[in-house]
Protein backbone atom coordinates (compact mmCIF):
# COMPACT_ATOMS: atom_id res chain seq x y z
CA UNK A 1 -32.17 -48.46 -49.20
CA UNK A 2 -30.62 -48.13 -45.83
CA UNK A 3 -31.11 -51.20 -43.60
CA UNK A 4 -33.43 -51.40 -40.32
CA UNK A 5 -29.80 -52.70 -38.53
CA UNK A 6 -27.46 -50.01 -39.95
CA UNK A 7 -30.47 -47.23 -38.73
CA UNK A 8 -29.82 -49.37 -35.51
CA UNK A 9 -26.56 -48.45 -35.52
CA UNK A 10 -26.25 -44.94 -36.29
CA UNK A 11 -29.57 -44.13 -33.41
CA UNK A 12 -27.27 -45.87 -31.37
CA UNK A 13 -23.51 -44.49 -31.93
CA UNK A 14 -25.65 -40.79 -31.68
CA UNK A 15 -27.16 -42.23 -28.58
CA UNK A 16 -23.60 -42.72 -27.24
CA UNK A 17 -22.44 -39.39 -28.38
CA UNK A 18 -24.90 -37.53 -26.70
CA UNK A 19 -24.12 -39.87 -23.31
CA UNK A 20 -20.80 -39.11 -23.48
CA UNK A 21 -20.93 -35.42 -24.36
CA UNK A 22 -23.70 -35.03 -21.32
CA UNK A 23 -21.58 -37.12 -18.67
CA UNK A 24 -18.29 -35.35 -19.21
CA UNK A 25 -19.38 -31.95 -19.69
CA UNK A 26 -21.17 -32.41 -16.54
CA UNK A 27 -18.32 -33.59 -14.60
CA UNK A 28 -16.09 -30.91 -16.16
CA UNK A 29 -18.65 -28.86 -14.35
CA UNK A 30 -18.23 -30.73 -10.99
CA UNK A 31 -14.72 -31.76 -10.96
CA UNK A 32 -15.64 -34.70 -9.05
CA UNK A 33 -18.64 -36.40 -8.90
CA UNK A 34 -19.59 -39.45 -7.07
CA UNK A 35 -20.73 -42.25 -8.99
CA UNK A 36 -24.15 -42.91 -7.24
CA UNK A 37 -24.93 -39.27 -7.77
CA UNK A 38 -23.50 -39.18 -11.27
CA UNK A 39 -26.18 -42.12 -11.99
CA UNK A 40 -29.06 -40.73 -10.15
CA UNK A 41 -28.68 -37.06 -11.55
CA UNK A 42 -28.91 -38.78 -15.48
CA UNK A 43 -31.70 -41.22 -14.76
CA UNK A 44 -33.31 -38.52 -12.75
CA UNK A 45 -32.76 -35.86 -16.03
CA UNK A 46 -34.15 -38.72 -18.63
CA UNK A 47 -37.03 -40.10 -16.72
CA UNK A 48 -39.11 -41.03 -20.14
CA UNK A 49 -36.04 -42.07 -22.01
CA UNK A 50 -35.97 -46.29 -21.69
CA UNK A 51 -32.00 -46.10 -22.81
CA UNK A 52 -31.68 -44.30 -19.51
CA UNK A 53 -32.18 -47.01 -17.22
CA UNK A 54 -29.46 -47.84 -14.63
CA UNK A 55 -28.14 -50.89 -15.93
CA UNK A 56 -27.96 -48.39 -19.31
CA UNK A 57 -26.38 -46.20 -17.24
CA UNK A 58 -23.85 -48.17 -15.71
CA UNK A 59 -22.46 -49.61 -18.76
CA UNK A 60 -21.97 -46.75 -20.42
CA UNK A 61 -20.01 -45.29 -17.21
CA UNK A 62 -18.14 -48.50 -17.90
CA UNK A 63 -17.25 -47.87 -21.31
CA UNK A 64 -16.22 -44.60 -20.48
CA UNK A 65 -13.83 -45.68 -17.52
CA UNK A 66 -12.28 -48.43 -19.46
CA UNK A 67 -11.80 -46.15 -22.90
CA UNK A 68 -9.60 -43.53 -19.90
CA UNK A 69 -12.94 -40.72 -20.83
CA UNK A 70 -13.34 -40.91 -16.85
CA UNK A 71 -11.17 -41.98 -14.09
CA UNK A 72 -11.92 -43.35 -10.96
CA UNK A 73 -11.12 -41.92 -7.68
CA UNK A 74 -11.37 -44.69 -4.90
CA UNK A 75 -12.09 -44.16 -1.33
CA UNK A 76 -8.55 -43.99 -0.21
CA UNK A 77 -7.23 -41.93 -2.47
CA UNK A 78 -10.14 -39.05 -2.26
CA UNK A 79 -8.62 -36.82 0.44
CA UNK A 80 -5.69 -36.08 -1.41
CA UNK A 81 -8.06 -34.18 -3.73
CA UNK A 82 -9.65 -32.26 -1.14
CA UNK A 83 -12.62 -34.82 -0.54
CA UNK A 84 -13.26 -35.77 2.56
CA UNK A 85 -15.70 -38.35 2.30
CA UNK A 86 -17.39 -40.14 5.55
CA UNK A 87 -18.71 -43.29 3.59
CA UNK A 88 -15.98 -45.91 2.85
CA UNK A 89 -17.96 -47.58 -0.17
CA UNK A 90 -17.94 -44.27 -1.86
CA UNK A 91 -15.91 -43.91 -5.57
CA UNK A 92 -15.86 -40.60 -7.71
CA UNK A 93 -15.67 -39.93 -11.06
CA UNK A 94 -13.56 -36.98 -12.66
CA UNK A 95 -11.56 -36.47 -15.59
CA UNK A 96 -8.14 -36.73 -16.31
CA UNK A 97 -7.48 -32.77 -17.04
CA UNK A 98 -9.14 -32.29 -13.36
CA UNK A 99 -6.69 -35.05 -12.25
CA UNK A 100 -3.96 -32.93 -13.87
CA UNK A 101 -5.11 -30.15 -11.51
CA UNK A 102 -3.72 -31.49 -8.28
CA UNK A 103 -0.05 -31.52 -9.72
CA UNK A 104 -0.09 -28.33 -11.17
CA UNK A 105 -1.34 -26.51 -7.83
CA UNK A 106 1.08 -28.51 -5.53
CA UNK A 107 3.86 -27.04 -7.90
CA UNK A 108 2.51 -23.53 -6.96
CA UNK A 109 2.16 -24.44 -3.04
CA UNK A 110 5.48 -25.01 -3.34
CA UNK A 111 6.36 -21.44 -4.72
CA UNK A 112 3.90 -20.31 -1.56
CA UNK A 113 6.00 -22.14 1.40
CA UNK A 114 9.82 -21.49 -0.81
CA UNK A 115 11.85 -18.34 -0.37
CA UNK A 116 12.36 -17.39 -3.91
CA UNK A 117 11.08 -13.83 -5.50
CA UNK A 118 7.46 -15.59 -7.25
CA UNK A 119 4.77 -12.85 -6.87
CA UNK A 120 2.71 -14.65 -4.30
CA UNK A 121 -0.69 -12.20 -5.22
CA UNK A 122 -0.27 -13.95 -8.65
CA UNK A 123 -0.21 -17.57 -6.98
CA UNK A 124 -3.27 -17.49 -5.32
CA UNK A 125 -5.22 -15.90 -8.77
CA UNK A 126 -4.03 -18.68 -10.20
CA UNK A 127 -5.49 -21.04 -7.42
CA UNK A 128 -8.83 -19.29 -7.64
CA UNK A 129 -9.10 -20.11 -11.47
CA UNK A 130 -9.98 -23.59 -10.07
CA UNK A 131 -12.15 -23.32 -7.46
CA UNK A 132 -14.96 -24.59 -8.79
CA UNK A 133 -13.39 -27.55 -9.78
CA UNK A 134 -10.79 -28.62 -7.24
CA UNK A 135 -11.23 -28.33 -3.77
CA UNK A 136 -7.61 -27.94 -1.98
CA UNK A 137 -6.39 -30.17 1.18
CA UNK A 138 -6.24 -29.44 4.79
CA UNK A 139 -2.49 -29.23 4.33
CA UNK A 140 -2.77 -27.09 1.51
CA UNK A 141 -4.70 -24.59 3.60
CA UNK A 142 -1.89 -24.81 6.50
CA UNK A 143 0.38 -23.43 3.86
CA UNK A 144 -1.88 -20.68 3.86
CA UNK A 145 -1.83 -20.04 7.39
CA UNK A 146 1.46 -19.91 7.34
CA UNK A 147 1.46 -17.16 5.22
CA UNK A 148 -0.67 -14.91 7.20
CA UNK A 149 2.60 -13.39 8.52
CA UNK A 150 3.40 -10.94 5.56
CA UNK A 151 3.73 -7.86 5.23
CA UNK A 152 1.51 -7.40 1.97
CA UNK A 153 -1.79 -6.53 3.15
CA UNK A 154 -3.18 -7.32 -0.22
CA UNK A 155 -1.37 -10.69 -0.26
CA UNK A 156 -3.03 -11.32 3.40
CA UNK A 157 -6.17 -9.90 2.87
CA UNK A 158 -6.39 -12.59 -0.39
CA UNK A 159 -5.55 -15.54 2.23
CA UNK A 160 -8.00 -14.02 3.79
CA UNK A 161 -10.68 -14.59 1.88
CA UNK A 162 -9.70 -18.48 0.80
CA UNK A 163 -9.97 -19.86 4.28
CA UNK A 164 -13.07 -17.65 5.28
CA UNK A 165 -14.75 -19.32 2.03
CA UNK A 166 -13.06 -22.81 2.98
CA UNK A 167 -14.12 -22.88 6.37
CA UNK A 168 -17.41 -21.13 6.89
CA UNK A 169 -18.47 -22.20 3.71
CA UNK A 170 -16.90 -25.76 2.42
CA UNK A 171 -16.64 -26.75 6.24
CA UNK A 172 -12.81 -27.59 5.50
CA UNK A 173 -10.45 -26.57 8.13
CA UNK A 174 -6.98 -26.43 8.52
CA UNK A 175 -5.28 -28.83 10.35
CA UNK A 176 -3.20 -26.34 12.57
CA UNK A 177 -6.26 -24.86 14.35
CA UNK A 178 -4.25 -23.37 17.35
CA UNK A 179 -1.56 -21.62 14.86
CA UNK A 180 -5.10 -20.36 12.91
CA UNK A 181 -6.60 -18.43 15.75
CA UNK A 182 -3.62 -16.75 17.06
CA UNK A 183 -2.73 -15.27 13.32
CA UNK A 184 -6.06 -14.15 13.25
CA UNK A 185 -6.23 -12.43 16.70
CA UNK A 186 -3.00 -10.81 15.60
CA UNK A 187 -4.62 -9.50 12.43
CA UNK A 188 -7.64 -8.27 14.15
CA UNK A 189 -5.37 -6.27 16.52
CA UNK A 190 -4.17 -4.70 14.01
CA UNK A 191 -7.59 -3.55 12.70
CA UNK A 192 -8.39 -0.57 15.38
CA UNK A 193 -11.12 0.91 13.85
CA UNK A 194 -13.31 -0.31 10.97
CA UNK A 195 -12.67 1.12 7.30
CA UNK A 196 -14.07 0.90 3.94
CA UNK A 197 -10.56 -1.09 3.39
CA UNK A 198 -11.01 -3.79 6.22
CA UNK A 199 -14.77 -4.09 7.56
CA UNK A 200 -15.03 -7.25 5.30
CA UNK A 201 -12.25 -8.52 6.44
CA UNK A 202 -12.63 -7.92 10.07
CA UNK A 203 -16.61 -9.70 10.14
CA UNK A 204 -14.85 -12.75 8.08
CA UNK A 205 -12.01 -12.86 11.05
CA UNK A 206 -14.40 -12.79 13.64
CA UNK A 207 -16.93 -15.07 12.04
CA UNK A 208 -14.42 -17.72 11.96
CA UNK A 209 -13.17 -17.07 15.60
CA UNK A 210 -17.34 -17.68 15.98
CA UNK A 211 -17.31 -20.49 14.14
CA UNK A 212 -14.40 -22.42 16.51
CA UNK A 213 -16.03 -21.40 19.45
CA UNK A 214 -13.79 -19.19 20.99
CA UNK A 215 -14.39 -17.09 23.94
CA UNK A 216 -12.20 -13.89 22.51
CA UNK A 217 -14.79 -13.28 20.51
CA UNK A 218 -16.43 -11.66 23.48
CA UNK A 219 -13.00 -9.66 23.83
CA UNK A 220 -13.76 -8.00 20.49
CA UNK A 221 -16.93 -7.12 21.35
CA UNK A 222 -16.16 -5.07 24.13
CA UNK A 223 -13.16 -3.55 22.29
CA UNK A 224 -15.25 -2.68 19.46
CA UNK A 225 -17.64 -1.05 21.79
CA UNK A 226 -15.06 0.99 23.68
CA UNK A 227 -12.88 1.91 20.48
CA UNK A 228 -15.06 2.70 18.04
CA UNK A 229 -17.92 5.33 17.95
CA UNK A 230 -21.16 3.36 18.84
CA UNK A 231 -23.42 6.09 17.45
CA UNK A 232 -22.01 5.68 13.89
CA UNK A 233 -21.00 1.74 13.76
CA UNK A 234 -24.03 0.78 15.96
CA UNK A 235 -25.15 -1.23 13.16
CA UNK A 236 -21.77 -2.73 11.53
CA UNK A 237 -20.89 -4.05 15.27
CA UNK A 238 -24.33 -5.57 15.64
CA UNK A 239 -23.80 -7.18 12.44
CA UNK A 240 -20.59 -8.86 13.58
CA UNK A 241 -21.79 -10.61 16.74
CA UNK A 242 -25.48 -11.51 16.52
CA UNK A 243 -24.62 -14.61 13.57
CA UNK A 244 -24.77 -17.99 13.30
CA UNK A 245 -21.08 -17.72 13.94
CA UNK A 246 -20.84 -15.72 17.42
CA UNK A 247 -24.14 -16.99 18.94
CA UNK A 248 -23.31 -19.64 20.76
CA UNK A 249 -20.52 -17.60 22.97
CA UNK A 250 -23.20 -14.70 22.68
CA UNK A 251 -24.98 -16.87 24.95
CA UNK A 252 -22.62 -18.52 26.67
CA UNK A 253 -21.63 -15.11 28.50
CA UNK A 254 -24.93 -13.70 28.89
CA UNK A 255 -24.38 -12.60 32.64
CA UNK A 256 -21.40 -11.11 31.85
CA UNK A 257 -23.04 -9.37 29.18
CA UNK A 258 -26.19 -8.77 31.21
CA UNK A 259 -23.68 -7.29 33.75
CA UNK A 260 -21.83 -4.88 31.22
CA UNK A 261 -25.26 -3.63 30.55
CA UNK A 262 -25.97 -2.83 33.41
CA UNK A 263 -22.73 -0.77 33.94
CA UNK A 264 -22.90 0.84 31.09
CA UNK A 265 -26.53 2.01 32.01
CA UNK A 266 -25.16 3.62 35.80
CA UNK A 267 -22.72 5.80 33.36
CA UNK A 268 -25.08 7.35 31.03
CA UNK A 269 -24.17 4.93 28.07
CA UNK A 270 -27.32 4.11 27.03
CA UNK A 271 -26.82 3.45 23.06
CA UNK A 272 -23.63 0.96 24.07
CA UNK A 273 -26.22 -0.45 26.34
CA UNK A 274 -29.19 -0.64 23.80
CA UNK A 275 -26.35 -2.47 21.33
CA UNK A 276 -25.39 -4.72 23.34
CA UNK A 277 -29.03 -5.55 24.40
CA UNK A 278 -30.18 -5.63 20.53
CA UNK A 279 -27.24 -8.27 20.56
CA UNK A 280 -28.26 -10.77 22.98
CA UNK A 281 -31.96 -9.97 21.69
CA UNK A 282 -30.66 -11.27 18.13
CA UNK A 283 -28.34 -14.26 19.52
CA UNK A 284 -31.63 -15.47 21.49
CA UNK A 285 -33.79 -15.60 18.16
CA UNK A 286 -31.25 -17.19 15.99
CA UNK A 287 -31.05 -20.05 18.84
CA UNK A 288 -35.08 -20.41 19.07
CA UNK A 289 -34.90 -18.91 22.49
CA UNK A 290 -37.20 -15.89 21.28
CA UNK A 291 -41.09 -16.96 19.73
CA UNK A 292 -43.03 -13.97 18.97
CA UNK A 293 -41.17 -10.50 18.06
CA UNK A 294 -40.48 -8.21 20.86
CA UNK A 295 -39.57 -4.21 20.89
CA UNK A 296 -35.92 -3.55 21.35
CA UNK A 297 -35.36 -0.88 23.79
C-alpha cells in the first residue's frame, strides 16, 4: 500500500506541474508580465484553492526564477524591451525565448537602416510575427521613420501601419517627433484624392497629426474640402476630422472655421458648409460641449 507521505508527494509534484505549466504559458502569452500582476491574476484565478495563497505564490515564482523557467527584468533594464514603465519598484517576468526576441529583431533593424539588397517588405512581416509579444523601442520606431522616404508604396504603406498602431494605440512615440510630422505631411501631399488604395492610410496620417496636436491638420481639412468632391466624400471627410484625434484643433480654430462657413454660404456652397458645420457639431460632442442631441442643418 502506497503511503499517506508518498500520496503527499505526488499531489504535490502535480501541484507544481500544473503551476508551472499555468505561469509560463501565460507569460508566453504576455511576453512580459509584471510580477505584482503575475501574482494577483493567479490568486485572483484560484480564489478557493488554499495552495494559491501569495506566500504560495511567491515561492513558486521563486523556484521558477532560480531553476532559469523565468527571468527577471529589473527596472532599469525594461525600456530596452519596449517597456516604459513610470514606477521605479516595478520588476517583470518573461521568458528566456521572449528574451531571445530582442536580439533577433535588432539584427533585422539593422538590415532596415543598412544599404544592402534585404527585401525590406519581408523585414517588417517578420517584425509583426511578434507583436504580441515584444513591444519595440522608441529608437526602433525612428528607424522606421527613417524609412518613410522610399519609393515602395507597399513598403511605406506597411511603416505605415506599425507607427499608427504604436502611437495611437500603444501610446509609444518616436523619439524624432519633428522628422515624424514632416514625412507624414509629405506623404499626405502626395495623396490628392482619396482611393480604395489609400483612404486608410490617409485617416491613420491625419489621426496621428491629431493626435500631436498640430495645427495642419486644419490645412487638410480645407484641402480636402476644395479638392475632392464634397457631394460624394461628404461622409469619409467627416470621418477624418470629427475624432478623438482632430478635436482638440477642431476647436481650437472654431472662428476660423465659423468664418469659412460663412463664406462658403455667400457662394452657394451649402453642402461644404453643412460638412464643415456637421464637423464642429461632432468635435463639440466628443468634448462634452454638446448635452442633448441637436438637428444638423
Amino acid at each position: 500500500m502506497m503511503s499517506n507521505s508518498h500520496i503527499y508527494n505526488i499531489d504535490n509534484s502535480k501541484n507544481d506541474v500544473d503551476f508551472d505549466s499555468e505561469v509560463l504559458s501565460y507569460i508566453d502569452k504576455k511576453g512580459f508580465v509584471r510580477r505584482r500582476q503575475l501574482i494577483d491574476h493567479l490568486i485572483d484565478s484560484h480564489k478557493e484553492e488554499k495552495k494559491y495563497s501569495r506566500p504560495s505564490v511567491e515561492r513558486k515564482l521563486a523556484r521558477l526564477t532560480k531553476n532559469g523557467s523565468l527571468v527577471i527584468v529589473k527596472h532599469s533594464e525594461l525600456e530596452k524591451y519596449g517597456i516604459y514603465e513610470k514606477d521605479k519598484r516595478s520588476s517583470y517576468l518573461s521568458l528566456k525565448e521572449v528574451i531571445g526576441i530582442k536580439d533577433f529583431l535588432d539584427t533585422l533593424f539593422s538590415y532596415l537602416k543598412s544599404d544592402d539588397k534585404y527585401d525590406k517588405n519581408s523585414i517588417l512581416n517578420e517584425i509583426d510575427l511578434y507583436k504580441e509579444r515584444y513591444s519595440l523601442t522608441r529608437e526602433q520606431l525612428d528607424v522606421l521613420v527613417d524609412c518613410l522616404s522610399t519609393n515602395d508604396e507597399k513598403f511605406r504603406f506597411h511603416l505605415l501601419r506599425i507607427l499608427k498602431e504604436y502611437i495611437l494605440n500603444r501610446g509609444i512615440e518616436p523619439t524624432n517627433k519633428d522628422k515624424l510630422l514632416k514625412s507624414l505631411k509629405e506623404i499626405l501631399g502626395e495623396f490628392a484624392g482619396v482611393s480604395r488604395e489609400h483612404e486608410i492610410y490617409r485617416s491613420g496620417l491625419i489621426f496621428i497629426l491629431g493626435y500631436y496636436n498640430d495645427d495642419s491638420v486644419i490645412d487638410w481639412l480645407k484641402y480636402d474640402i476644395k479638392n475632392l468632391k464634397v457631394e460624394k466624400n461628404f461622409d469619409k471627410i467627416k470621418a477624418d476630422y470629427n475624432t478623438f484625434y482632430t478635436a482638440r484643433i477642431i476647436d481650437r480654430h472654431k472662428l476660423e472655421l465659423f468664418n469659412l462657413i460663412n463664406d462658403f454660404k455667400k457662394d452657394g456652397h451649402e453642402e461644404e458648409a453643412r460638412l464643415v458645420h456637421n464637423i464642429k457639431y461632432n468635435v463639440a460632442e466628443i468634448l462634452g460641449h454638446i448635452k442633448e442631441k441637436e438637428d444638423t442643418f
